[in-house]
C-alpha atoms as a PDB file:
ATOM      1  CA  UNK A   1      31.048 -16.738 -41.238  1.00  0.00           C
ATOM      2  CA  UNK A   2      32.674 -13.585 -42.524  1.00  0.00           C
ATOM      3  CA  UNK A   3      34.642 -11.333 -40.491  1.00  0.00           C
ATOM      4  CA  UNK A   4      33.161  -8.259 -39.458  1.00  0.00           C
ATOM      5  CA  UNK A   5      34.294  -4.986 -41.323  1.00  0.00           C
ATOM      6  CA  UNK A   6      35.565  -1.974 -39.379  1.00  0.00           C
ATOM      7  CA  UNK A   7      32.612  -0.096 -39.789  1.00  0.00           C
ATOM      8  CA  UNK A   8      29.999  -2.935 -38.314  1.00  0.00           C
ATOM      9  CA  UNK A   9      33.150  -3.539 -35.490  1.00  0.00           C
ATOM     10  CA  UNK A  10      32.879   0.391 -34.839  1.00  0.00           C
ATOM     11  CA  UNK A  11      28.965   0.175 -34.379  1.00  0.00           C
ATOM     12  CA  UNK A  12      29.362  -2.901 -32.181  1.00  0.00           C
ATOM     13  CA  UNK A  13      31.888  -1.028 -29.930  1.00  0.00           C
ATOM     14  CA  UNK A  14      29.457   2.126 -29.680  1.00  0.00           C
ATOM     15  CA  UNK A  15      27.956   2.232 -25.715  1.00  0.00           C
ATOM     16  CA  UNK A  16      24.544   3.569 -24.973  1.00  0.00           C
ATOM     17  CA  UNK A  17      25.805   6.871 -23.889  1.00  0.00           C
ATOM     18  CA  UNK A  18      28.002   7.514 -27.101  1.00  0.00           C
ATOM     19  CA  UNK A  19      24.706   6.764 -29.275  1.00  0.00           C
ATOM     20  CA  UNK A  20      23.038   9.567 -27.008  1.00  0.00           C
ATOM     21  CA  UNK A  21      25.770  11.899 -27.531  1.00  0.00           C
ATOM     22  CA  UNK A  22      25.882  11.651 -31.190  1.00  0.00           C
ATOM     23  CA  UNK A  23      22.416  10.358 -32.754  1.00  0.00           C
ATOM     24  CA  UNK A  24      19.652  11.682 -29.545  1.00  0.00           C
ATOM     25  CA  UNK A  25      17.423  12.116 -32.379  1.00  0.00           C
ATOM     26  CA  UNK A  26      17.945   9.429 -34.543  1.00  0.00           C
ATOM     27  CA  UNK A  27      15.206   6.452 -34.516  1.00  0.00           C
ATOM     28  CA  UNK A  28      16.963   3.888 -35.308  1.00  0.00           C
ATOM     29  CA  UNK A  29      18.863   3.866 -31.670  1.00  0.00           C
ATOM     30  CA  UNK A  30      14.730   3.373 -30.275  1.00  0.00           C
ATOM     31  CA  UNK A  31      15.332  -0.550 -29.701  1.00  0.00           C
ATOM     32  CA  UNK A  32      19.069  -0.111 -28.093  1.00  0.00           C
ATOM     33  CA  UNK A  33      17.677   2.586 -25.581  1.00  0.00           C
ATOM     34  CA  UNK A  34      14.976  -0.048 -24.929  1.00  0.00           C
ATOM     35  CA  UNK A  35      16.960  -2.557 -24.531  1.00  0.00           C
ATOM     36  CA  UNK A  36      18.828  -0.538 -21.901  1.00  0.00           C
ATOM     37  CA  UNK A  37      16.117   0.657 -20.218  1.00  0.00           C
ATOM     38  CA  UNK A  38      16.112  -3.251 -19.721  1.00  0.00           C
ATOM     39  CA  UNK A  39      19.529  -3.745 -18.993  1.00  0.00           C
ATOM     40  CA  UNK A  40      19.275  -1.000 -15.827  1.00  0.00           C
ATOM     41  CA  UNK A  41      16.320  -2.522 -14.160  1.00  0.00           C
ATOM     42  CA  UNK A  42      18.053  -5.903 -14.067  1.00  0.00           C
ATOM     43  CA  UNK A  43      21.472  -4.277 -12.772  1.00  0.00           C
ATOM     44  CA  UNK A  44      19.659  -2.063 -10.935  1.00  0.00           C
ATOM     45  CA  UNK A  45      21.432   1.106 -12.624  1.00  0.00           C
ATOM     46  CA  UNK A  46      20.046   3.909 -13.853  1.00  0.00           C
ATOM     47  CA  UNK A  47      20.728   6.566 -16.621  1.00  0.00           C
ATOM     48  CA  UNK A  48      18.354   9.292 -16.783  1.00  0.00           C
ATOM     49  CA  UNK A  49      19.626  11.040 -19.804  1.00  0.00           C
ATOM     50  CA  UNK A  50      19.306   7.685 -21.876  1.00  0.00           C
ATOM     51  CA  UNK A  51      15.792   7.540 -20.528  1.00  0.00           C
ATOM     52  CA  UNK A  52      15.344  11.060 -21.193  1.00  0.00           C
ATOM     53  CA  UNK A  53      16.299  10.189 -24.718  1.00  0.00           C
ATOM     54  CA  UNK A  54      14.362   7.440 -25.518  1.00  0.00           C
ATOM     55  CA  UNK A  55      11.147   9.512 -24.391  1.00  0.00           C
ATOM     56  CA  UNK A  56      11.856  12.490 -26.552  1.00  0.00           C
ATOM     57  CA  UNK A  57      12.292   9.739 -29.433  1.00  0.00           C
ATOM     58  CA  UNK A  58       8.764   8.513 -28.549  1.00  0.00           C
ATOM     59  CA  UNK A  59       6.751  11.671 -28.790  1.00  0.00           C
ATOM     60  CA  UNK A  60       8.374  11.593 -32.917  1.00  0.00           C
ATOM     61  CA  UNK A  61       7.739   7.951 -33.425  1.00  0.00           C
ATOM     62  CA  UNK A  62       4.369   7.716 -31.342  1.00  0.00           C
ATOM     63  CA  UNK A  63       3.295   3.917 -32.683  1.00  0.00           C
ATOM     64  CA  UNK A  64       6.789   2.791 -31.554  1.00  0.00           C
ATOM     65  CA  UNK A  65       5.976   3.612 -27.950  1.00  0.00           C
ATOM     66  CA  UNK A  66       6.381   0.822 -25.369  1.00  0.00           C
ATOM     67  CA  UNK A  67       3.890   1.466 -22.227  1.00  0.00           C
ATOM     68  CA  UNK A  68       5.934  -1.059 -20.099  1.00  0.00           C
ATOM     69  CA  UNK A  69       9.141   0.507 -21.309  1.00  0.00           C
ATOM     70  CA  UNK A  70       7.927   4.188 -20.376  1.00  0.00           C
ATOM     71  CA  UNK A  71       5.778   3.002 -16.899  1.00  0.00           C
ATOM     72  CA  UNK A  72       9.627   1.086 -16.001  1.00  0.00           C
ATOM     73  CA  UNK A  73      11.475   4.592 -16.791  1.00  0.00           C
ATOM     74  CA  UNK A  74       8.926   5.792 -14.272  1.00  0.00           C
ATOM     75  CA  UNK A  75       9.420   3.444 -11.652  1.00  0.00           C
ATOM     76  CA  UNK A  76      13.313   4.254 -11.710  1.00  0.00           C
ATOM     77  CA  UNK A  77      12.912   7.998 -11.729  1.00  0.00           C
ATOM     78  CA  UNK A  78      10.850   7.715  -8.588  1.00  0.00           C
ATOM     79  CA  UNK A  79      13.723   5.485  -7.221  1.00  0.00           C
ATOM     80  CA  UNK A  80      15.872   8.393  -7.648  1.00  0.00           C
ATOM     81  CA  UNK A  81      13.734  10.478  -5.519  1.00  0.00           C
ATOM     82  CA  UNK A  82      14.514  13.391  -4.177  1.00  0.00           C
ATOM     83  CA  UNK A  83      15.932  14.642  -7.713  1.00  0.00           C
ATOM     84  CA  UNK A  84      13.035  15.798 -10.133  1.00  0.00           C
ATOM     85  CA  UNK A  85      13.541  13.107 -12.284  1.00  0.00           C
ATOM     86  CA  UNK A  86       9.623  12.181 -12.707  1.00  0.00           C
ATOM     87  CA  UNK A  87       8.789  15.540 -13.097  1.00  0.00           C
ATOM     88  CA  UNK A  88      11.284  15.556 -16.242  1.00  0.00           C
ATOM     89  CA  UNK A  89       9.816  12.573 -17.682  1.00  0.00           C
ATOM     90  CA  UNK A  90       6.481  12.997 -16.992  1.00  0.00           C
ATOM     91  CA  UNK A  91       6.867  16.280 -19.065  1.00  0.00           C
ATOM     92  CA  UNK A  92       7.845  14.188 -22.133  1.00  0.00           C
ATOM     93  CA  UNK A  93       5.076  11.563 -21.919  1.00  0.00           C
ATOM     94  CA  UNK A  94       1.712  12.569 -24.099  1.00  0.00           C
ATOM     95  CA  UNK A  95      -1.345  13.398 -21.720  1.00  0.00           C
ATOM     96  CA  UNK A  96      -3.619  10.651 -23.372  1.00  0.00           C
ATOM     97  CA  UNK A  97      -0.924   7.979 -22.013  1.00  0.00           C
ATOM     98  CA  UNK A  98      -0.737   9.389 -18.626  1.00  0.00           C
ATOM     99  CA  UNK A  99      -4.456   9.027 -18.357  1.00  0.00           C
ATOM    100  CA  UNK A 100      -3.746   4.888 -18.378  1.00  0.00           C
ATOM    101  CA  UNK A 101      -4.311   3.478 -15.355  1.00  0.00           C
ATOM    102  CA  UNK A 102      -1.056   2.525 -14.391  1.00  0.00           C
ATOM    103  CA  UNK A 103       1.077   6.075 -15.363  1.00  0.00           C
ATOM    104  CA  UNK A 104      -1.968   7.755 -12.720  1.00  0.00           C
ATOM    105  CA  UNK A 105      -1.045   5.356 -10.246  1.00  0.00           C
ATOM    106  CA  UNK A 106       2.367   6.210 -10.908  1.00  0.00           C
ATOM    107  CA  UNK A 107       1.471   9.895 -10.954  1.00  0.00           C
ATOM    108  CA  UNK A 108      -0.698   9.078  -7.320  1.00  0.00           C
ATOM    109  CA  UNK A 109       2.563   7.835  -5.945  1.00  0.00           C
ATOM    110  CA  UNK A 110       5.190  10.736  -6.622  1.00  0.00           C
ATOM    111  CA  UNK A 111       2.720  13.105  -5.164  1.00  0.00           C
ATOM    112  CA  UNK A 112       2.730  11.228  -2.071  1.00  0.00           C
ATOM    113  CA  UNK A 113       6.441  10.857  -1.774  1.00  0.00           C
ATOM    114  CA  UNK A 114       6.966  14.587  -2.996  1.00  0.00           C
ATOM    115  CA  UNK A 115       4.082  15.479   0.180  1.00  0.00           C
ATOM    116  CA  UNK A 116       5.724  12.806   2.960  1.00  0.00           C
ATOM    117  CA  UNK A 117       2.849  10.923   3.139  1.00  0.00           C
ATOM    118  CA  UNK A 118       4.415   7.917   3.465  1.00  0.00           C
ATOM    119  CA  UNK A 119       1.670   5.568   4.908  1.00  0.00           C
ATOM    120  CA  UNK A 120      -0.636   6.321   2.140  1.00  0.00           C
ATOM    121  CA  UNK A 121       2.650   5.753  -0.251  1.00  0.00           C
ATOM    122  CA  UNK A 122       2.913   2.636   0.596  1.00  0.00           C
ATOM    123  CA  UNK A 123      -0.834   1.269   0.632  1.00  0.00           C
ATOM    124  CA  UNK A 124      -1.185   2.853  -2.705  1.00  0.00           C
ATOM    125  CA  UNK A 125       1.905   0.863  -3.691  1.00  0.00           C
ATOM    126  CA  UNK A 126       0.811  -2.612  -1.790  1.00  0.00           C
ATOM    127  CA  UNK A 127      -2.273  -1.985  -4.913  1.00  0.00           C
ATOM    128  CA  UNK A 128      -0.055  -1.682  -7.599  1.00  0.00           C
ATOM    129  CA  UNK A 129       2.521  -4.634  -7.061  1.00  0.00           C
ATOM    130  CA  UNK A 130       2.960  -5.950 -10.566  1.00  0.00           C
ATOM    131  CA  UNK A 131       4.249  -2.581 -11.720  1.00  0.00           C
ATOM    132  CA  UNK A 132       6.567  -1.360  -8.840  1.00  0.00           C
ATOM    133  CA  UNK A 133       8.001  -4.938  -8.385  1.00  0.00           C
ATOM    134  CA  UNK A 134       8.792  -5.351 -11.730  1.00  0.00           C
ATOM    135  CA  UNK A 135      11.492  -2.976 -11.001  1.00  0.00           C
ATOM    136  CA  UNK A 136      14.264  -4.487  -8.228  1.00  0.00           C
ATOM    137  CA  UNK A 137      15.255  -2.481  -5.622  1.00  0.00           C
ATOM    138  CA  UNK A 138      11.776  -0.067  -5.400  1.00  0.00           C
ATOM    139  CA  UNK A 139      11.405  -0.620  -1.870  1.00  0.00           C
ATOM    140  CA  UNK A 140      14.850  -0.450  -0.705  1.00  0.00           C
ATOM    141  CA  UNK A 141      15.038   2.821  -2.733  1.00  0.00           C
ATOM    142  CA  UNK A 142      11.901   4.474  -1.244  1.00  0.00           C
ATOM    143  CA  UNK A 143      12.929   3.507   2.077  1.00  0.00           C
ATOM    144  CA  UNK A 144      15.932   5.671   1.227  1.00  0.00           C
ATOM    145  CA  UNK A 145      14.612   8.844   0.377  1.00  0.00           C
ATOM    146  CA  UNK A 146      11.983   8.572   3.182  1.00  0.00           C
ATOM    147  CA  UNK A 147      14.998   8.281   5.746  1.00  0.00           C
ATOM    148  CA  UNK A 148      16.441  11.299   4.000  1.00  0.00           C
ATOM    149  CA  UNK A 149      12.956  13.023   4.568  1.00  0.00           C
ATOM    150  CA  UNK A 150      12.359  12.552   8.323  1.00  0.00           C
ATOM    151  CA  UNK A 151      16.487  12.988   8.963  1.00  0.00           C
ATOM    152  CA  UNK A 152      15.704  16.613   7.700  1.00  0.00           C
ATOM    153  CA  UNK A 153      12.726  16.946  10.322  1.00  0.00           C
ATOM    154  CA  UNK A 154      13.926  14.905  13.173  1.00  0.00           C
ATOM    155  CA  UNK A 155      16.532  15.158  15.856  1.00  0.00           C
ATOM    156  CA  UNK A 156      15.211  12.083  17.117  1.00  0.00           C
ATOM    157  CA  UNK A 157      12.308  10.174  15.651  1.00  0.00           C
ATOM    158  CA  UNK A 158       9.771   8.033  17.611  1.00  0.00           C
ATOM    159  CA  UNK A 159      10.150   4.443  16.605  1.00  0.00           C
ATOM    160  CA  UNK A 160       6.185   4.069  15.334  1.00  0.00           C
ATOM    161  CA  UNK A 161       7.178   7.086  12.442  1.00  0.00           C
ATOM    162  CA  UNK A 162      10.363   5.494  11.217  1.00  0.00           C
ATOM    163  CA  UNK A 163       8.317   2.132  11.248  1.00  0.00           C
ATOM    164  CA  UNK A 164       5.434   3.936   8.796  1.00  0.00           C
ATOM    165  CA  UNK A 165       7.562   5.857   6.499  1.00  0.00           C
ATOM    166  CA  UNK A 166       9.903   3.206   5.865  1.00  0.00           C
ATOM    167  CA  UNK A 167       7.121   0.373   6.298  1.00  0.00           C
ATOM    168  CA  UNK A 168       9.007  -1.867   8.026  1.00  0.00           C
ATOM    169  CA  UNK A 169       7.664  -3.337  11.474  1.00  0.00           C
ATOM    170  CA  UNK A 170       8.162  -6.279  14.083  1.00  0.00           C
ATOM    171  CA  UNK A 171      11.621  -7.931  14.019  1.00  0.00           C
ATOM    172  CA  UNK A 172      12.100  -7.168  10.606  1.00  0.00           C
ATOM    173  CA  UNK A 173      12.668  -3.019  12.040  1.00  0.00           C
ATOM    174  CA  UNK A 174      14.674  -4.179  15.066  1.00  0.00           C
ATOM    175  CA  UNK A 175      17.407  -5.886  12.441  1.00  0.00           C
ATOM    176  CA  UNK A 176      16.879  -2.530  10.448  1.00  0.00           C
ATOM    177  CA  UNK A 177      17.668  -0.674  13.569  1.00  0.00           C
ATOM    178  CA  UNK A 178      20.689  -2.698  14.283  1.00  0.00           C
ATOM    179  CA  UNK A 179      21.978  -2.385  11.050  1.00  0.00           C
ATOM    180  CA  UNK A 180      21.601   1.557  11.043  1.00  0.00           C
ATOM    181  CA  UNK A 181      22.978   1.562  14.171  1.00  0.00           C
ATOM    182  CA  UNK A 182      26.136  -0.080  13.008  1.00  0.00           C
ATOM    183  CA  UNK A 183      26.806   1.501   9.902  1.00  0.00           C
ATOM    184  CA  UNK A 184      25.485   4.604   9.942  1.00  0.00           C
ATOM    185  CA  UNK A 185      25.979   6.271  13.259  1.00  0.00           C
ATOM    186  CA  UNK A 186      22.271   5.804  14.733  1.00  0.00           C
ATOM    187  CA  UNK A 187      21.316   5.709  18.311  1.00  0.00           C
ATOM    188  CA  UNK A 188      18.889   3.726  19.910  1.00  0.00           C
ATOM    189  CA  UNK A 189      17.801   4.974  22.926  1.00  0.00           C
ATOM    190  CA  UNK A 190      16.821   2.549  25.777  1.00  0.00           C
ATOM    191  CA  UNK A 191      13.341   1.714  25.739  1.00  0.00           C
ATOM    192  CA  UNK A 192      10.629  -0.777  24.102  1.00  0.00           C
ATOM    193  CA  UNK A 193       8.502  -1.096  21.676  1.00  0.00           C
ATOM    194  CA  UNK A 194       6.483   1.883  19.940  1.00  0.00           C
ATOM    195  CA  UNK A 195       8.125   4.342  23.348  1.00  0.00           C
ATOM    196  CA  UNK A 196      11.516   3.974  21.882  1.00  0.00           C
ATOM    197  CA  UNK A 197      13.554   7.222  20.156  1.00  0.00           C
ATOM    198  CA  UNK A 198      15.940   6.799  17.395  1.00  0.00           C
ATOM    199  CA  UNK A 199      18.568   9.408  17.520  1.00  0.00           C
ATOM    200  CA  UNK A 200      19.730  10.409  13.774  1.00  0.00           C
ATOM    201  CA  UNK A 201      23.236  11.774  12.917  1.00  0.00           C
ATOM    202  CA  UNK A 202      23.610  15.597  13.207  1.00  0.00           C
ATOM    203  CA  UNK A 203      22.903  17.811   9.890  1.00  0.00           C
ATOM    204  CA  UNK A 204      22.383  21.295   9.051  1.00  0.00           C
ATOM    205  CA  UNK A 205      19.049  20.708   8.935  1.00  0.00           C
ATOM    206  CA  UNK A 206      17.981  18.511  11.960  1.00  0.00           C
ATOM    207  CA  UNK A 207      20.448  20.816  13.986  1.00  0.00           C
ATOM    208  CA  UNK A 208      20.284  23.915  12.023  1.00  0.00           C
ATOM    209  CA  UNK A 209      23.447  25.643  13.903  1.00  0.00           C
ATOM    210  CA  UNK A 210      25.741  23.297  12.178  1.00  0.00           C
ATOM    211  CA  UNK A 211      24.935  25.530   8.845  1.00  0.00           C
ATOM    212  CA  UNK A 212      27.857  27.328   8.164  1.00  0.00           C
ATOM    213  CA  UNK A 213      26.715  31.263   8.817  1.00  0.00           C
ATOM    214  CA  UNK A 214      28.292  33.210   5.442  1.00  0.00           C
ATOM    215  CA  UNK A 215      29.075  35.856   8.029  1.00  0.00           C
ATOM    216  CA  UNK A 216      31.642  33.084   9.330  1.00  0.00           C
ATOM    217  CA  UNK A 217      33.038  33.622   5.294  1.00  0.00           C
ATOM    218  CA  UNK A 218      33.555  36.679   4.751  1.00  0.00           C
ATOM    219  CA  UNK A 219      36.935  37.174   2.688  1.00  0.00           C
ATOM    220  CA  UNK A 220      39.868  38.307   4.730  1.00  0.00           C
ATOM    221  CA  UNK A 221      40.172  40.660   1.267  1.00  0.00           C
ATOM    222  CA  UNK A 222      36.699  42.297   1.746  1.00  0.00           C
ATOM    223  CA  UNK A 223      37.250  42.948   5.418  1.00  0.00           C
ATOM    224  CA  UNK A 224      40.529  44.863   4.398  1.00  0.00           C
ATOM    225  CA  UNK A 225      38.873  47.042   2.042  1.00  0.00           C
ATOM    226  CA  UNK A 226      36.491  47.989   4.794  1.00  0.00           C
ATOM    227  CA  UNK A 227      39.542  49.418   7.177  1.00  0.00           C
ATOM    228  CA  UNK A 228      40.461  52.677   4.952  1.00  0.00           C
ATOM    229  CA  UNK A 229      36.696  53.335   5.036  1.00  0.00           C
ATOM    230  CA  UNK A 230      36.187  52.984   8.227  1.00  0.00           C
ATOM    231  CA  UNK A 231      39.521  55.286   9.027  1.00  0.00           C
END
């Protein structure tokens, strides 16, 4: 074999993000933005402006278009929930392919999570395994952003909510519970079954006098220019 020459050693050394940076509208990066698309669903990472990227290249080079590629860059934009990520690649993706079957099912889903309705979330998603599970990590993701949801609601949250937005029930919550309650400063209150309160950490928005009142703010320099008006 021959040894490589600088120039093919440069292009082998080029990351994902570099070929983003310098050719975003260049075709022939289409299979290595694939190929990463790829590469984040099986580390579980996630880089929206490579996905981003690779859709804009799509809407030039329409025949080129993977469905499973652009219904996975879905999935992981809904992971990233609450950022608008499917809004932004939803925008990007022709109207003819969101009418398949599986981008409105997709499209079904956000709407739920962007509403709260969690139980109907996660019927609609029990219907529609073979695309969510294709991506690892969905679940634990949702369950995320719906504990994010009901932590800016709740002070303390009825165990039979928690169980449907998170869609976890049985012994399966109680570990859940324990685990929250030792790493992340929950507090079960005594009491069994569905009668039992989960009290979430304090926020400025589940106890709303935490928020910092600007009038707490005000520059010691503005209050100074008030005195020789006042006099």
């Amino acid at each position: 074999m021959g040894r490589e020459t600088p120039k093919q050693q440069q292009q082998v050394s080029y990351t994902v993000e570099q070929l983003v940076a310098v050719n975003p509208y260049n075709p022939d990066i289409l299979p290595d933005l694939e190929n990463y698309v790829n590469e984040q669903v099986s580390s579980q990472t996630y880089s929206l402006d490579a996905n981003l990227c690779l859709l804009r290249l799509y809407q030039f080079e329409p025949e080129r278009m993977s469905t499973q590629i652009v219904a996975r860059i879905l999935v992981k934009a809904l992971m990233a929930m609450p950022a608008p990520d499917f809004s932004l690649c939803l925008f990007l993706i022709p109207e003819r392919v969101q009418m398949e079957e599986q981008f409105k099912t997709l499209i079904v889903l956000s709407h739920y999570l962007e509403t709260g309705r969690f139980r109907q979330f996660w019927d609609e998603a029990a219907k529609s395994r073979h695309i969510v599970e294709a991506v690892p990590g969905f679940e634990q993701a949702i369950q995320t952003y719906a504990i994010h949801v009901l932590s800016l609601t709740y002070q303390k949250i009825p165990r039979p909510v928690l169980a449907e937005a998170i869609n976890i029930e049985g012994l399966s919550l109680d570990k859940f519970l324990e685990h929250q309650a030792a790493n992340s400063g929950w507090i079960l209150e005594k009491g069994h079954g569905r009668g039992q309160l989960i009290i979430l950490p304090r926020n400025e928005f589940n106890h709303p006098e935490l928020k910092k009142s600007a009038a707490d703010s005000v520059p010691l320099e503005h209050i100074t220019r008030i005195f020789p008006i006042l006099g």
